[in-house]
PDB file of N, CA and C in Angstrom:
ATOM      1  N   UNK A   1      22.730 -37.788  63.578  1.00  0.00           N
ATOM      2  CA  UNK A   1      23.511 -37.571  64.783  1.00  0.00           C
ATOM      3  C   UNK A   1      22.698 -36.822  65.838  1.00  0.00           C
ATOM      4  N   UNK A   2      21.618 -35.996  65.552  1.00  0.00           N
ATOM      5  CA  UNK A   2      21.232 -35.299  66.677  1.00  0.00           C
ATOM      6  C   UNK A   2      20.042 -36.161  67.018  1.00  0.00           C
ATOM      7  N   UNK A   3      19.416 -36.909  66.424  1.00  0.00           N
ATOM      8  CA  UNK A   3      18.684 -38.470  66.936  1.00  0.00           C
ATOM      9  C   UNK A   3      19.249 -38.760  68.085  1.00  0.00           C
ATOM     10  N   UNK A   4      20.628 -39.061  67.703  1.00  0.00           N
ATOM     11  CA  UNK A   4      21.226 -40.566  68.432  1.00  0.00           C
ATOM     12  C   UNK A   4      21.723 -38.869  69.793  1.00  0.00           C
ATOM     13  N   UNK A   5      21.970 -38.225  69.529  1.00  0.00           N
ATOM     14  CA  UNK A   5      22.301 -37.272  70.830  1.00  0.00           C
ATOM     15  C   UNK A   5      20.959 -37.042  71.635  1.00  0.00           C
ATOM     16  N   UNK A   6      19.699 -37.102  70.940  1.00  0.00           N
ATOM     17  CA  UNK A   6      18.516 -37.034  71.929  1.00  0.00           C
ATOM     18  C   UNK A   6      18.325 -38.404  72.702  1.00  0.00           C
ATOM     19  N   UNK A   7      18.743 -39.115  71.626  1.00  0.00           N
ATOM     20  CA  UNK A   7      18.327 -40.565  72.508  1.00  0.00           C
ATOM     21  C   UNK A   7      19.161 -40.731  73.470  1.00  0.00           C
ATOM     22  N   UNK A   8      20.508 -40.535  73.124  1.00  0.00           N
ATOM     23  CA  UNK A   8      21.381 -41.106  74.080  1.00  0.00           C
ATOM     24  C   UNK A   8      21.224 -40.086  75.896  1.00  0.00           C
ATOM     25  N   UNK A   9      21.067 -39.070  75.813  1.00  0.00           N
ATOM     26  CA  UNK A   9      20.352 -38.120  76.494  1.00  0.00           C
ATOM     27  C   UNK A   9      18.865 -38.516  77.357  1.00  0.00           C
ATOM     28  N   UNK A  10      18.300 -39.393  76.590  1.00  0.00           N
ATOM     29  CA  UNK A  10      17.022 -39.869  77.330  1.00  0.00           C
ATOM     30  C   UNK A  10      17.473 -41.027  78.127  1.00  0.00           C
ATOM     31  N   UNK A  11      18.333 -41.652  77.386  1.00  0.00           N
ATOM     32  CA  UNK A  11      18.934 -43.081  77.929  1.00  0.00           C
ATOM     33  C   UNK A  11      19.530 -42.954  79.175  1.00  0.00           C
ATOM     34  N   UNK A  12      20.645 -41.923  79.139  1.00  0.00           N
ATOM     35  CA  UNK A  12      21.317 -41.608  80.409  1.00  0.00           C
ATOM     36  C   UNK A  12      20.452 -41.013  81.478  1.00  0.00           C
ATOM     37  N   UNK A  13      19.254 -40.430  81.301  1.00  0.00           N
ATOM     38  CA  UNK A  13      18.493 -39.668  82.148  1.00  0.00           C
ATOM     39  C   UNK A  13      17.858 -41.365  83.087  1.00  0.00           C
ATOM     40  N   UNK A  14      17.438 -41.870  82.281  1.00  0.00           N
ATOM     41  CA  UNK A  14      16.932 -43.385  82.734  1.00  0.00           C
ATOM     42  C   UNK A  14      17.616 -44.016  83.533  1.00  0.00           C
ATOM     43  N   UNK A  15      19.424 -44.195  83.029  1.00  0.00           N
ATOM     44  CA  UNK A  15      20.520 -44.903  83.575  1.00  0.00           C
ATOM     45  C   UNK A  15      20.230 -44.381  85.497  1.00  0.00           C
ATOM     46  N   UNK A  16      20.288 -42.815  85.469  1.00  0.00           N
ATOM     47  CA  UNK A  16      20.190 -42.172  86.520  1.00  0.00           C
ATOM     48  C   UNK A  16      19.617 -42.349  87.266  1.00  0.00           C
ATOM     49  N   UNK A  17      18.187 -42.549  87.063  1.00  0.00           N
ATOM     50  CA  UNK A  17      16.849 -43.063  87.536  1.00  0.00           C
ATOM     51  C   UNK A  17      16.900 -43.977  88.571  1.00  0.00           C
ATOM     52  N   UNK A  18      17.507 -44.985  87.887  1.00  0.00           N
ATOM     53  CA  UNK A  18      17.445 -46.312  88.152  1.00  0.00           C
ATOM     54  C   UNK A  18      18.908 -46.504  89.025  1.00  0.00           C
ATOM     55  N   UNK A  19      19.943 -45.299  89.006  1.00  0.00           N
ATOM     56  CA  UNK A  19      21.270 -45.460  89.303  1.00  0.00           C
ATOM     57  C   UNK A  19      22.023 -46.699  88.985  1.00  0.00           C
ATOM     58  N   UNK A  20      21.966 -46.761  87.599  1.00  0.00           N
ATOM     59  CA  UNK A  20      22.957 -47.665  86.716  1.00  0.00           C
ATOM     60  C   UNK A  20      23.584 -46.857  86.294  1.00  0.00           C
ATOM     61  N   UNK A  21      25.304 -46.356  86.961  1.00  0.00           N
ATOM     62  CA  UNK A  21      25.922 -45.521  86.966  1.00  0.00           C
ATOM     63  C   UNK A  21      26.913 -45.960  85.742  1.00  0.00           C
ATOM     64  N   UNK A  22      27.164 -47.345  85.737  1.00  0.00           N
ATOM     65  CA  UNK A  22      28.305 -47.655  84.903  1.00  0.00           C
ATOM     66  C   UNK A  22      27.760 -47.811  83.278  1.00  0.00           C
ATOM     67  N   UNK A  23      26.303 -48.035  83.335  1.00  0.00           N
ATOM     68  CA  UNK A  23      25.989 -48.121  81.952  1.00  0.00           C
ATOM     69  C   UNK A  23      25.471 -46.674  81.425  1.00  0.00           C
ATOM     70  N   UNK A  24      25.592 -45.803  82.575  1.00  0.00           N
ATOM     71  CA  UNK A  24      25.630 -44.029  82.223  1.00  0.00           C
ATOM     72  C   UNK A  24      26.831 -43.476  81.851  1.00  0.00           C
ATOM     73  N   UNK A  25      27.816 -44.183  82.110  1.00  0.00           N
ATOM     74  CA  UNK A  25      29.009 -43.884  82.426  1.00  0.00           C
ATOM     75  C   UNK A  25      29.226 -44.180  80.180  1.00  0.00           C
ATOM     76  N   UNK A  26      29.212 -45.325  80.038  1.00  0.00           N
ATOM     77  CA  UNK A  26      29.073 -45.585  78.990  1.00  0.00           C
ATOM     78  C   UNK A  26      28.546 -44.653  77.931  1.00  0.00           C
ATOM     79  N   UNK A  27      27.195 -44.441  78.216  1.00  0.00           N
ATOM     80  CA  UNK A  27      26.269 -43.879  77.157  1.00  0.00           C
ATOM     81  C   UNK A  27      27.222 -42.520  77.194  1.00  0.00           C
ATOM     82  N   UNK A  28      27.762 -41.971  78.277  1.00  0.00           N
ATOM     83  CA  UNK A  28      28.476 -40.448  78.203  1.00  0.00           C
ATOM     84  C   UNK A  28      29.508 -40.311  77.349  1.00  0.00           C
ATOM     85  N   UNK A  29      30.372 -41.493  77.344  1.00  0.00           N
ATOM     86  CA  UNK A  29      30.656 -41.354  76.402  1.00  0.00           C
ATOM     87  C   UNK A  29      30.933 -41.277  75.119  1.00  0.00           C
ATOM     88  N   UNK A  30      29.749 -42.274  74.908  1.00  0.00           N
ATOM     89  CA  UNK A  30      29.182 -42.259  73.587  1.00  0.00           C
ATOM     90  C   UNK A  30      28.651 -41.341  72.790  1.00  0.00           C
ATOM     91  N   UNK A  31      27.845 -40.238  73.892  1.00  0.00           N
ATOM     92  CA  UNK A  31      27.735 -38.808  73.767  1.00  0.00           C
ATOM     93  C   UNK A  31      28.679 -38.143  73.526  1.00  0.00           C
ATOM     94  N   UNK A  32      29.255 -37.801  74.278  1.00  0.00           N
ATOM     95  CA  UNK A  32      30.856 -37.095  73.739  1.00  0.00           C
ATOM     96  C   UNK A  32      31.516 -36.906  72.645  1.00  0.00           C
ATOM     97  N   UNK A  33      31.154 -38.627  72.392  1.00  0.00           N
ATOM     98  CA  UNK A  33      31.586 -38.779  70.324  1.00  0.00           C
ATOM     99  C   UNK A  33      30.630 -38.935  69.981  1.00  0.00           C
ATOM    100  N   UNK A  34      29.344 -38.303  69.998  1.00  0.00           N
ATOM    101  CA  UNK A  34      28.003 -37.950  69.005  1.00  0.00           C
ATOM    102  C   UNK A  34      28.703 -36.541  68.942  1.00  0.00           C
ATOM    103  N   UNK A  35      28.410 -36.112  70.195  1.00  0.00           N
ATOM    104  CA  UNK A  35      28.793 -34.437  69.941  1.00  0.00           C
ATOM    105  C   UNK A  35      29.877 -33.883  69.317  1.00  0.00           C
ATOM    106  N   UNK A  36      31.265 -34.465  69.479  1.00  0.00           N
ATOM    107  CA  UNK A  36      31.986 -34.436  68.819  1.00  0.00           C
ATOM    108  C   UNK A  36      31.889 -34.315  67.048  1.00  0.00           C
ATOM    109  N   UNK A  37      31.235 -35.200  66.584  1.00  0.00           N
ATOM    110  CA  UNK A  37      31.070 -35.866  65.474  1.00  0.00           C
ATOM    111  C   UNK A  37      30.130 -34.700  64.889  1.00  0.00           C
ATOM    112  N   UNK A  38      29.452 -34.129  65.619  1.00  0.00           N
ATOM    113  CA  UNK A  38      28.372 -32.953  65.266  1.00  0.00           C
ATOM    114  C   UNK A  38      29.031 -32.030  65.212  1.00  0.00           C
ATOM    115  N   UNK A  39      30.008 -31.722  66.315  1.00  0.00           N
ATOM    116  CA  UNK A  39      30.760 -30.540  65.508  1.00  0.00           C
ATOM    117  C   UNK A  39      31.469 -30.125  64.543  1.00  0.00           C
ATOM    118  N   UNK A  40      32.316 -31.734  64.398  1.00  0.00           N
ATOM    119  CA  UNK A  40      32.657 -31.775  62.940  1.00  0.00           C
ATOM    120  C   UNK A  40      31.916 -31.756  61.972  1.00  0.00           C
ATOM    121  N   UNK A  41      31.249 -32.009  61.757  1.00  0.00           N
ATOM    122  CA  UNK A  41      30.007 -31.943  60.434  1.00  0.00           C
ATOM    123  C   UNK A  41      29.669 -30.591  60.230  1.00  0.00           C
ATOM    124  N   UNK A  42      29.259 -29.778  61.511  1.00  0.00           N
ATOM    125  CA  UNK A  42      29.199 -28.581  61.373  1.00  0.00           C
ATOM    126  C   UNK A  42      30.218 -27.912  60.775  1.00  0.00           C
ATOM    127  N   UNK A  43      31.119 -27.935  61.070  1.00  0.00           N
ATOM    128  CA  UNK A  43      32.243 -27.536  61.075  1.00  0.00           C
ATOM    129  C   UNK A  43      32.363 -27.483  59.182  1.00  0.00           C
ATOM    130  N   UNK A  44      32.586 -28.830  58.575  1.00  0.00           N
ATOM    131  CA  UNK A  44      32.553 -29.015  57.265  1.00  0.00           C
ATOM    132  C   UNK A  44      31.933 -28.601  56.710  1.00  0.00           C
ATOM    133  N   UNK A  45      30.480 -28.766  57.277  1.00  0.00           N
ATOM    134  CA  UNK A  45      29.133 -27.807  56.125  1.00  0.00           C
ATOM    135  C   UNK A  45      29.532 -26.605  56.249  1.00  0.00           C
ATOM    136  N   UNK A  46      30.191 -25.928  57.233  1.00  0.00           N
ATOM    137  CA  UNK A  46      30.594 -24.236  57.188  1.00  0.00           C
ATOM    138  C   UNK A  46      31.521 -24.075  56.186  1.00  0.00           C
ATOM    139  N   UNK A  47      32.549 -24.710  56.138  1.00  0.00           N
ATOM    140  CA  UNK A  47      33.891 -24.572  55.121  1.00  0.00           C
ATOM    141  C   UNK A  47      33.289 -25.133  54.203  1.00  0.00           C
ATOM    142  N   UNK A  48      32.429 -25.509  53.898  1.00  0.00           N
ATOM    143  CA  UNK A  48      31.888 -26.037  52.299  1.00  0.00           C
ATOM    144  C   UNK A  48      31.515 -24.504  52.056  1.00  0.00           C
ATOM    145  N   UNK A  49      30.481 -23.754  52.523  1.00  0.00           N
ATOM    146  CA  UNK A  49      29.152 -23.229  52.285  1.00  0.00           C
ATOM    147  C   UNK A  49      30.650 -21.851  51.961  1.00  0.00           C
ATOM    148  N   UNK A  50      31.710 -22.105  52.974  1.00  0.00           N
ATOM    149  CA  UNK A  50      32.270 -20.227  52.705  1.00  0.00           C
ATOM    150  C   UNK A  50      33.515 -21.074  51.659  1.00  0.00           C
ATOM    151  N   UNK A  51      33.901 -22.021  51.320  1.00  0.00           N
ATOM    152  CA  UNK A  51      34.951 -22.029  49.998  1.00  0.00           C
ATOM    153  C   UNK A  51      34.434 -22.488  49.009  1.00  0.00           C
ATOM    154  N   UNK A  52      33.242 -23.586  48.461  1.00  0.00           N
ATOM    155  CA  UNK A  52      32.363 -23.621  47.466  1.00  0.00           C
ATOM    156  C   UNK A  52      33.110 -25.351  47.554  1.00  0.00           C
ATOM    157  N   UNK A  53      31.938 -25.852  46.713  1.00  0.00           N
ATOM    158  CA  UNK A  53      32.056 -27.507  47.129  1.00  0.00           C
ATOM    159  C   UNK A  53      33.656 -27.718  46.276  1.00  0.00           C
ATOM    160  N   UNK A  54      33.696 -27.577  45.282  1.00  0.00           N
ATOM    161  CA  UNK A  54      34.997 -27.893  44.207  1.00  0.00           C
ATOM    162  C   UNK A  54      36.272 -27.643  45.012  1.00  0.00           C
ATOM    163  N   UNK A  55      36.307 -26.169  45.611  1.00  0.00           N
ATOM    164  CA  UNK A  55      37.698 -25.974  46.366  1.00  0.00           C
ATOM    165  C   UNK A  55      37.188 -27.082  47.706  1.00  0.00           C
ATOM    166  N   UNK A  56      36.567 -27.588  48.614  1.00  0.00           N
ATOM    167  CA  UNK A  56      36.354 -27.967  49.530  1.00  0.00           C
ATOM    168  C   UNK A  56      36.771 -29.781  49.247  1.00  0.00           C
ATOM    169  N   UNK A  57      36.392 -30.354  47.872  1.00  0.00           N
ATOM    170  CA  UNK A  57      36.715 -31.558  47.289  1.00  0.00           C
ATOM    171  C   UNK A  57      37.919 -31.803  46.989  1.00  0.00           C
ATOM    172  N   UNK A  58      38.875 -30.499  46.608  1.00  0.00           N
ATOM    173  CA  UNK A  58      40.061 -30.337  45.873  1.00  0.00           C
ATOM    174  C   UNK A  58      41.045 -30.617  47.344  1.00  0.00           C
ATOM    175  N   UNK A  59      40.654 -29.793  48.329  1.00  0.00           N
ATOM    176  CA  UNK A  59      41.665 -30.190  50.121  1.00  0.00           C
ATOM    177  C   UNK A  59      41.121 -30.958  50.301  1.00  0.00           C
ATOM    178  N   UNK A  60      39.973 -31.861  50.109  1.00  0.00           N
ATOM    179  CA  UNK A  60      39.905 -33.370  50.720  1.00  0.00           C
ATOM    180  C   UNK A  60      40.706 -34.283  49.615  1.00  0.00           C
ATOM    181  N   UNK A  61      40.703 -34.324  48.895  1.00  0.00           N
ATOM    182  CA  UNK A  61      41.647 -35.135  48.096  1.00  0.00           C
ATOM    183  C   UNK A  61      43.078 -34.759  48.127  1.00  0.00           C
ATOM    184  N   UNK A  62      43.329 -33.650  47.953  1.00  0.00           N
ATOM    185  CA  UNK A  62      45.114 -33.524  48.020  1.00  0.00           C
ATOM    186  C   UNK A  62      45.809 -32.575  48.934  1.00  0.00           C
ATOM    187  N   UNK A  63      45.193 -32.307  50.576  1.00  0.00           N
ATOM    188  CA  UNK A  63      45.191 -32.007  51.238  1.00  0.00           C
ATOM    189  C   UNK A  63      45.800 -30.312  51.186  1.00  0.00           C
ATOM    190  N   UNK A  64      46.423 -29.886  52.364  1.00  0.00           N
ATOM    191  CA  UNK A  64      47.124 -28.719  51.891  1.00  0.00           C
ATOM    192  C   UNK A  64      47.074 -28.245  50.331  1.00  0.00           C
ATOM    193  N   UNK A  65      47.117 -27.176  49.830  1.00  0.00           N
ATOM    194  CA  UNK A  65      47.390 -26.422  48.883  1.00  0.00           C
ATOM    195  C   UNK A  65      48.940 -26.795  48.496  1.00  0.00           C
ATOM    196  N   UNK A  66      49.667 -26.523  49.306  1.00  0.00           N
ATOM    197  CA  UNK A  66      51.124 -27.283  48.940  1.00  0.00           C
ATOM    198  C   UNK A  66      51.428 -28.328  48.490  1.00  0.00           C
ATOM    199  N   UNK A  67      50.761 -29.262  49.186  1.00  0.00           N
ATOM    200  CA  UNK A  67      50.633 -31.122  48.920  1.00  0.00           C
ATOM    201  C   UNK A  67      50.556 -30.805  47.179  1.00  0.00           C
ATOM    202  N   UNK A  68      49.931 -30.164  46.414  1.00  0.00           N
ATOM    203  CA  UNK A  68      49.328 -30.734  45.067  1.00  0.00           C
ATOM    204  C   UNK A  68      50.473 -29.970  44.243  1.00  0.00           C
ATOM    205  N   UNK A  69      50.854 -31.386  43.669  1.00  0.00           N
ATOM    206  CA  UNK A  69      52.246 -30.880  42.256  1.00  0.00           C
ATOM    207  C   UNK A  69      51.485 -31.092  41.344  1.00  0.00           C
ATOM    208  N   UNK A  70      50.663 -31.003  40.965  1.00  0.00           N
ATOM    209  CA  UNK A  70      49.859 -30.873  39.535  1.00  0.00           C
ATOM    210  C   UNK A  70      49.936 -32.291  38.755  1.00  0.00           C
ATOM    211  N   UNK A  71      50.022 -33.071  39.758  1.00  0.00           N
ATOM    212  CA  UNK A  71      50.293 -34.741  38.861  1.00  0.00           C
ATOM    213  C   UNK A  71      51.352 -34.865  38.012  1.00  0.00           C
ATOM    214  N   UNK A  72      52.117 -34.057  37.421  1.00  0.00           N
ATOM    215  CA  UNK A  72      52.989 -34.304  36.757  1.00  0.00           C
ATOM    216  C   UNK A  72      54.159 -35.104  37.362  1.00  0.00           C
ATOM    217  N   UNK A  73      55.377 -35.777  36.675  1.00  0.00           N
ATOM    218  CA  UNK A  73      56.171 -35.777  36.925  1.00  0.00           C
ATOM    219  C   UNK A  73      57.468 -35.201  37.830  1.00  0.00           C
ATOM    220  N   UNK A  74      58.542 -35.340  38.683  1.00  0.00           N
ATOM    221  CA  UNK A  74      59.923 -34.174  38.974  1.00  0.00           C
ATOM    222  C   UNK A  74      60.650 -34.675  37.847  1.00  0.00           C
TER     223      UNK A  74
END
C-alpha cells in the first residue's frame, strides 16, 4: 500500500503537469482509499501488537465479546 500511495502521488503530480485534471481527479481518489486502507492496517497491527494475536482472531471471528455463546446450544 505505501508503493501504490508513492506511485499514485507521482502519477497525480504528472496528471498536473500536463493539466489532465479529470484523470487527477481520479487517481485522488484512489489515493484516499490507499490511505484509508493504510490506516486501517495500521490500525489492526496496533490492536494485534496491544491484545495478542489469539484475542485479536477470537473478535474477528465472533465479533463483540457478547456475540460469543460458547457454541453451545439455548
Amino acid at each position: 500500500e505505501r508503493l501504490n500511495q508513492s506511485c499514485l502521488k507521482e502519477a497525480i503530480a504528472v496528471c498536473e503537469e500536463a493539466r489532465d485534471f479529470v484523470s487527477r481527479d481520479v487517481l485522488l481518489k484512489i489515493l484516499d482509499d490507499t490511505e484509508e486502507h493504510i490506516d486501517w492496517l495500521e490500525t489492526q497491527k496496533d490492536l494485534v501488537s496491544r491484545v495478542g494475536e489469539q484475542a485479536y482472531t477470537f473478535q474477528q471471528m465472533f465479533g463483540a465479546a457478547g456475540d460469543y455463546d460458547g457454541g453451545g446450544e439455548a
